[in-house]
Protein backbone atom coordinates (compact mmCIF):
# COMPACT_ATOMS: atom_id res chain seq x y z
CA UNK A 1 31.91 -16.35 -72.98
CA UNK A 2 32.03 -12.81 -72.20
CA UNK A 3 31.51 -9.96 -74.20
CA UNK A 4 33.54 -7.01 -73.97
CA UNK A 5 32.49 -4.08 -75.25
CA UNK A 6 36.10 -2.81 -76.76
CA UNK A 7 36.74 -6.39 -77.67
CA UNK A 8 34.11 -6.61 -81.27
CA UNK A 9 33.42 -3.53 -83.44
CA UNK A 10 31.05 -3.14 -86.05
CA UNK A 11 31.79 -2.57 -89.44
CA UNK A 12 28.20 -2.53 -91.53
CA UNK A 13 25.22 -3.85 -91.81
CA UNK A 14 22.05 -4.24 -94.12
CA UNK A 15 18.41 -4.50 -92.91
CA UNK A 16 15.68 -6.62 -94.90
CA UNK A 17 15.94 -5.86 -98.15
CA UNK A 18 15.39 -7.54 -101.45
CA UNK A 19 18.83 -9.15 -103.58
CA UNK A 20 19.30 -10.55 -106.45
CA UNK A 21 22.92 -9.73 -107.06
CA UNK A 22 25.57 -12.41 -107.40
CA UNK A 23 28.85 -12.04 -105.16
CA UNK A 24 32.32 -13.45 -104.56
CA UNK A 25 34.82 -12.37 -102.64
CA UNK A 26 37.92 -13.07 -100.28
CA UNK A 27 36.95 -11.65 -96.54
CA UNK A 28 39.99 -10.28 -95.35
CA UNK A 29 39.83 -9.49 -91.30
CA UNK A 30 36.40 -9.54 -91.11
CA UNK A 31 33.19 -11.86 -91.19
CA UNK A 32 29.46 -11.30 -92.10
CA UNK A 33 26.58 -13.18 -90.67
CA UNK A 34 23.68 -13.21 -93.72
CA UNK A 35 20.42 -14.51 -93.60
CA UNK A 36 18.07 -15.62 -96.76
CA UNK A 37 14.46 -15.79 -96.79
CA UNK A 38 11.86 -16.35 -99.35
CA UNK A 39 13.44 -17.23 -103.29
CA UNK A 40 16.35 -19.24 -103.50
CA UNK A 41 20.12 -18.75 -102.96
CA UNK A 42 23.31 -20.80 -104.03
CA UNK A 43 25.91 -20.38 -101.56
CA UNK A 44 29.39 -21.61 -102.47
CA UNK A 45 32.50 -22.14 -100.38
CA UNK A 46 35.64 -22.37 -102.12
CA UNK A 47 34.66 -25.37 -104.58
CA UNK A 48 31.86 -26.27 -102.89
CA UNK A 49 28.06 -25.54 -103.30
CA UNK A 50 24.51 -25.61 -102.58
CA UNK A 51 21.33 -23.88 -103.94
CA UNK A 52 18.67 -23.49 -100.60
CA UNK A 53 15.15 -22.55 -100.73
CA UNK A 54 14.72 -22.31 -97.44
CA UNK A 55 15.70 -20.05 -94.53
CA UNK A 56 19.22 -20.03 -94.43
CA UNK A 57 21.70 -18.35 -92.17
CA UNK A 58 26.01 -18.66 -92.89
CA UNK A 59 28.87 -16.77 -92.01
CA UNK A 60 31.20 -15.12 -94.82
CA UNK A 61 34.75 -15.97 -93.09
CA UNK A 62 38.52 -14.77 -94.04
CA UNK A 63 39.76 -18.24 -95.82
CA UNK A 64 37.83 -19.41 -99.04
CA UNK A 65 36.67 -17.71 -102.02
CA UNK A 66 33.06 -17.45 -100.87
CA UNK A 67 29.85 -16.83 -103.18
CA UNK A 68 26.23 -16.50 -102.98
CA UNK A 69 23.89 -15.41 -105.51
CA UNK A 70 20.63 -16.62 -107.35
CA UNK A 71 19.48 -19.80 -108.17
CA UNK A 72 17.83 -18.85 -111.20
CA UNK A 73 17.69 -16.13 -113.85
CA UNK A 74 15.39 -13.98 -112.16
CA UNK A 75 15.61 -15.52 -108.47
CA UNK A 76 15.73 -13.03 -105.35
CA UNK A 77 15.65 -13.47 -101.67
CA UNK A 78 15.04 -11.58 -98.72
CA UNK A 79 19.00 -10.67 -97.58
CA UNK A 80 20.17 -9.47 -94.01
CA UNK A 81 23.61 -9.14 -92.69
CA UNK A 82 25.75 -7.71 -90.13
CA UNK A 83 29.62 -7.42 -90.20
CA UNK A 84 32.58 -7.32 -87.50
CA UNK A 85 35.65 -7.89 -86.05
CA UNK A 86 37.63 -8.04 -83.28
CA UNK A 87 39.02 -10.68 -81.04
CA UNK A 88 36.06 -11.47 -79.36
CA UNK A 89 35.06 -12.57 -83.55
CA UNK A 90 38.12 -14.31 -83.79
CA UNK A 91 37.13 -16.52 -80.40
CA UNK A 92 33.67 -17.31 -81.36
CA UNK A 93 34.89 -18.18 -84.36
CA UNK A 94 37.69 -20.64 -82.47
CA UNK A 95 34.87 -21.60 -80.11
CA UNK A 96 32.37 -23.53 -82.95
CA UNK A 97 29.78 -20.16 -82.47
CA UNK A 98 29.87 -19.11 -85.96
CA UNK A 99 28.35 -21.13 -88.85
CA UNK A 100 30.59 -22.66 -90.62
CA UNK A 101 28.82 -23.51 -93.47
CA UNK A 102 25.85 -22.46 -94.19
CA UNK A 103 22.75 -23.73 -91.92
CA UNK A 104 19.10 -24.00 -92.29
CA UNK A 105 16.81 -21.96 -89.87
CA UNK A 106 14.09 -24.03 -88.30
CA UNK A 107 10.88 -23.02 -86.64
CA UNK A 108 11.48 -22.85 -82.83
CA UNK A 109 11.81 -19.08 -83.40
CA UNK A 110 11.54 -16.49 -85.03
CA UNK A 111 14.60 -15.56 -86.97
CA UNK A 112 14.09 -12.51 -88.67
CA UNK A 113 12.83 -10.62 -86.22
CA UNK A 114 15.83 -11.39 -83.80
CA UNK A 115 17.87 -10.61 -86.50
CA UNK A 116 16.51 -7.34 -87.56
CA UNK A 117 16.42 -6.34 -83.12
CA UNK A 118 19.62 -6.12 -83.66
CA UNK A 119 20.13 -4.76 -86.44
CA UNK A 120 17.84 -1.84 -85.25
CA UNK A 121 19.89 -0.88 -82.28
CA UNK A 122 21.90 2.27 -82.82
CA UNK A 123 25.39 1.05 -82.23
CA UNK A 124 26.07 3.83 -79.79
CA UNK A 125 29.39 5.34 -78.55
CA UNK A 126 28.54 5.04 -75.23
CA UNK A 127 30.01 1.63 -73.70
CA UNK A 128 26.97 0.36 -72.40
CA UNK A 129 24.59 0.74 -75.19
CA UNK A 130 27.64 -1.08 -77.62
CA UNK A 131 27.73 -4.12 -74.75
CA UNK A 132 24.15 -4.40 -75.27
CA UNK A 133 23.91 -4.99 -78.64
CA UNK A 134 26.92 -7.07 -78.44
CA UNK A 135 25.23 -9.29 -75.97
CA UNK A 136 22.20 -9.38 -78.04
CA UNK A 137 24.06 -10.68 -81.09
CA UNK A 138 26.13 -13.05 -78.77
CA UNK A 139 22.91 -14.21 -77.70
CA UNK A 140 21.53 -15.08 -80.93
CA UNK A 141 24.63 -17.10 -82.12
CA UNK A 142 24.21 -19.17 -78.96
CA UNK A 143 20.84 -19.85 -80.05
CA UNK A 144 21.87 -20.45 -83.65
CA UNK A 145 24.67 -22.85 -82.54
CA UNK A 146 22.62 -24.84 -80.35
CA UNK A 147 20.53 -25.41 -83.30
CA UNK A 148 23.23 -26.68 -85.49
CA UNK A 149 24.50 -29.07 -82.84
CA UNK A 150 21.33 -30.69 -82.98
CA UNK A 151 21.47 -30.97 -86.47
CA UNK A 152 25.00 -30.94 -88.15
CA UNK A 153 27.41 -32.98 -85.79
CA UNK A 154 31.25 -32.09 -86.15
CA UNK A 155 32.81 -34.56 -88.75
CA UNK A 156 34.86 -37.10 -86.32
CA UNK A 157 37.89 -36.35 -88.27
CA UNK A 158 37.99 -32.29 -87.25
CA UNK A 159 37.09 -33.23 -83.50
CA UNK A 160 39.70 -34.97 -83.07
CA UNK A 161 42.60 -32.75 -84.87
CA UNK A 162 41.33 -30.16 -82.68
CA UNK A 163 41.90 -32.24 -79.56
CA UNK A 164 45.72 -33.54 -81.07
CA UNK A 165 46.20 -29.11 -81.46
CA UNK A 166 44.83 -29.02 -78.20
CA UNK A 167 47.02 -31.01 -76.13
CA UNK A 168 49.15 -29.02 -73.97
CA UNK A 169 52.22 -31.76 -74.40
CA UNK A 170 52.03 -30.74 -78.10
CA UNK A 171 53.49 -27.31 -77.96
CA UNK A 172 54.74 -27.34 -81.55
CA UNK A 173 51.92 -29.79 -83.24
CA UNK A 174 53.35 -31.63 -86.29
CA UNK A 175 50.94 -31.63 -88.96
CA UNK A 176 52.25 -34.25 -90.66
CA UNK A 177 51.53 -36.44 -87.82
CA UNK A 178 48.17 -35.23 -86.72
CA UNK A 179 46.60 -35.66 -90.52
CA UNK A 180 47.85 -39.07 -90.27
CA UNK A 181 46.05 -39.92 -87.51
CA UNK A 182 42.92 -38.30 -88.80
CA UNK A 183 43.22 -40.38 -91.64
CA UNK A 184 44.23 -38.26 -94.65
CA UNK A 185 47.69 -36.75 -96.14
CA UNK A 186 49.00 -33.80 -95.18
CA UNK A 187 48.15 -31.46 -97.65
CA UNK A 188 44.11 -32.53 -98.14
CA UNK A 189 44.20 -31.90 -94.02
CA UNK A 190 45.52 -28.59 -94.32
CA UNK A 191 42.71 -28.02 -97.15
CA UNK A 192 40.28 -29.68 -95.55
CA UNK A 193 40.86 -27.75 -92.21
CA UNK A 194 41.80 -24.49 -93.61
CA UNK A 195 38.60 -24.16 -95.40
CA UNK A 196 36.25 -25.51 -92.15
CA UNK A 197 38.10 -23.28 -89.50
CA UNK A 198 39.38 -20.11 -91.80
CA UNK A 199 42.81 -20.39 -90.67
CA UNK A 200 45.56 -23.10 -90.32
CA UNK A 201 46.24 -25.88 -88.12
CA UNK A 202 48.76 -24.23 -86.42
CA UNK A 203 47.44 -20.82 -86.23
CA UNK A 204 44.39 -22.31 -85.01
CA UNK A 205 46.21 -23.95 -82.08
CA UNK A 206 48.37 -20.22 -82.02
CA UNK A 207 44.93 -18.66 -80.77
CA UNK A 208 43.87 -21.27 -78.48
CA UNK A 209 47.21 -21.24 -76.88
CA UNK A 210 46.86 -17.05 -76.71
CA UNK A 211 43.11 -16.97 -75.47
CA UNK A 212 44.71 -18.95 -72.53
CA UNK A 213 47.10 -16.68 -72.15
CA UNK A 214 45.20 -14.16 -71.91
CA UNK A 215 43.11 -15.75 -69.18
CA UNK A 216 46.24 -16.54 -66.92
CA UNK A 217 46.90 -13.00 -67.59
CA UNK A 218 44.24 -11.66 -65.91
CA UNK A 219 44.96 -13.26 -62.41
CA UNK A 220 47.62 -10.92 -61.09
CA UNK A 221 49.16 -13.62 -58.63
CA UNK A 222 51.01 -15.26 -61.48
CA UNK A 223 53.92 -14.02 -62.28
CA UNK A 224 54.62 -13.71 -66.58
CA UNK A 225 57.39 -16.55 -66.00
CA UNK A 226 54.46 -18.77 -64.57
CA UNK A 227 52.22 -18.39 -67.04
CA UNK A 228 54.29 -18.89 -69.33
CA UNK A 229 55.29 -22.35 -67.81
CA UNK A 230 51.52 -23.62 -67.57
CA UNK A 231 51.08 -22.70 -71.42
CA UNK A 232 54.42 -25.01 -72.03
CA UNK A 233 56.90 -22.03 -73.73
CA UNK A 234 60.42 -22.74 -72.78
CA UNK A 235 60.71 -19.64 -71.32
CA UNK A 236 59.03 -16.72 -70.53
CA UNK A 237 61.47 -14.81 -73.37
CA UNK A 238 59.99 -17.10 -75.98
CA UNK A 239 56.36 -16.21 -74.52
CA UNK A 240 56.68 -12.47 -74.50
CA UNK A 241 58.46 -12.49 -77.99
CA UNK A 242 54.88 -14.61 -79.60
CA UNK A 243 52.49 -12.77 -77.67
CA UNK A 244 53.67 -9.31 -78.66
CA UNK A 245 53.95 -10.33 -81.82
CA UNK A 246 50.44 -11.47 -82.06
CA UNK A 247 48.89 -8.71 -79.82
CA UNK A 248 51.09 -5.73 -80.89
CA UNK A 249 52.07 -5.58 -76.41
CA UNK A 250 53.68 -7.49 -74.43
CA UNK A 251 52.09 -9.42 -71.57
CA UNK A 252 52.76 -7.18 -68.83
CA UNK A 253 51.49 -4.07 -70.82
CA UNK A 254 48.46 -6.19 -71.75
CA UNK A 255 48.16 -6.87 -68.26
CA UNK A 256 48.57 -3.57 -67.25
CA UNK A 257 46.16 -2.35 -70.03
CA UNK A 258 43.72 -5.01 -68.62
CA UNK A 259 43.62 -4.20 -65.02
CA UNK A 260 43.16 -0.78 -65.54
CA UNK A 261 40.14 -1.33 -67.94
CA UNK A 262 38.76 -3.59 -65.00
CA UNK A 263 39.53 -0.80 -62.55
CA UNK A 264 37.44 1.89 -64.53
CA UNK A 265 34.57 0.22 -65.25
CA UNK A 266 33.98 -0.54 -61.46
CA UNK A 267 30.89 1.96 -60.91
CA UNK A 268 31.58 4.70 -58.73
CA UNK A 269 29.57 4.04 -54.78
């Protein structure tokens, strides 16, 4: 993946400091990577919970009523966090590079301190200084997700909706169908998924289906017709119509807009 610097913003952030408070809230737009060391936590998603004594890292997410406070009467932790948005968010949140629930830290680094390097760096607005930092925070998800694959395996049932979503011959995916083959009705896969990936099935295959677009976008030797024949639309009406309405453009001003970021960042000989 690569980060662009106009493509995540930061909203706010907290360095180490001690909590004790208890929270809930919707996230709307937005998500917060938190860390918890020392004391104990309970950290709840939707209806479901867990109390950790351990070093624990999650990601607050726009779906579920989401919760964390103390484990006992006069528990505390250690809290950090960092907020954002953007589409480059949105993608690592498509890609698996966000926790999804919440994940115990191990040893093989430490945590904390490539939290907090982070979290030092004066989020500049300069565009190279921004990149950095998002790099640096790209970085440590990579690290944090590699982690979690070695420890937390995808349930079989959500690899393989995500492949039926995936499939290019499935242009309009029928829910109905896919929870069946993953084994459940309709409306506990919707739950079920909803409150794993923060959005629905179908807008979940939506922005896989745009973050290809967006790729075939970027070569200028297809034509908007074509690309919109390799991502399976009807026609390239139907396309346009979708992507502006997702984007807020349409593809040929996005590719316009695109090029012409490319062209400007070129350094100067």
């Amino acid at each position: 993946m690569i980060a662009h610097s106009k493509d995540l913003r930061f909203l706010m952030q907290g360095s180490p400091g001690t909590s004790r408070d208890l929270r809930s809230k919707y996230y709307h737009g937005y998500y917060c990577l938190q860390m918890a060391f020392d004391g104990g936590i309970h950290i709840q998603y939707g209806p479901r919970g867990k109390n950790y004594r351990k070093p624990v890292v999650w990601t607050s997410h726009p779906g579920p009523l989401i919760s964390h406070g103390p484990i006992d009467e006069h528990g505390f932790w250690t809290h950090r966090y960092i907020c954002f948005t953007g589409p480059l968010a949105q993608t690592w949140w498509t890609e698996g590079l966000l926790p999804r629930q919440p994940l115990l830290l191990d040893d093989s680094e430490d945590w904390a301190r490539s939290f907090d390097s982070i979290l030092n760096l004066e989020d500049e607005q300069t565009p190279w200084a921004h990149a950095y930092k998002v790099n640096l925070f790209e970085g440590l998800l990579i690290r944090l997700a590699r982690m979690s694959d070695q420890s937390d395996p995808e349930e079989p049932w959500l690899t393989r909706a995500k492949a039926l979503l995936e499939d290019d011959r499935n242009f309009s995916p029928r829910v109905s169908e896919i929870a069946h083959k993953c084994g459940m009705a309709q409306s506990t896969f919707r739950r079920r998924f909803n409150s794993i990936m923060g959005q629905s099935p179908r807008n979940w295959a939506m922005e896989r289906r745009l973050r290809s677009a967006r790729v075939l976008l970027e070569d200028r030797n297809l034509s908007i017709g074509e690309v919109a024949h390799h991502l399976g639309y009807p026609d390239p009406f139907s396309f346009s119509k979708q992507f502006k309405a997702k984007e807020g453009i349409s593809p040929s001003q996005w590719r316009s807009a695109k090029l012409n970021d490319n062209h400007d960042s070129k350094p100067s000989i």
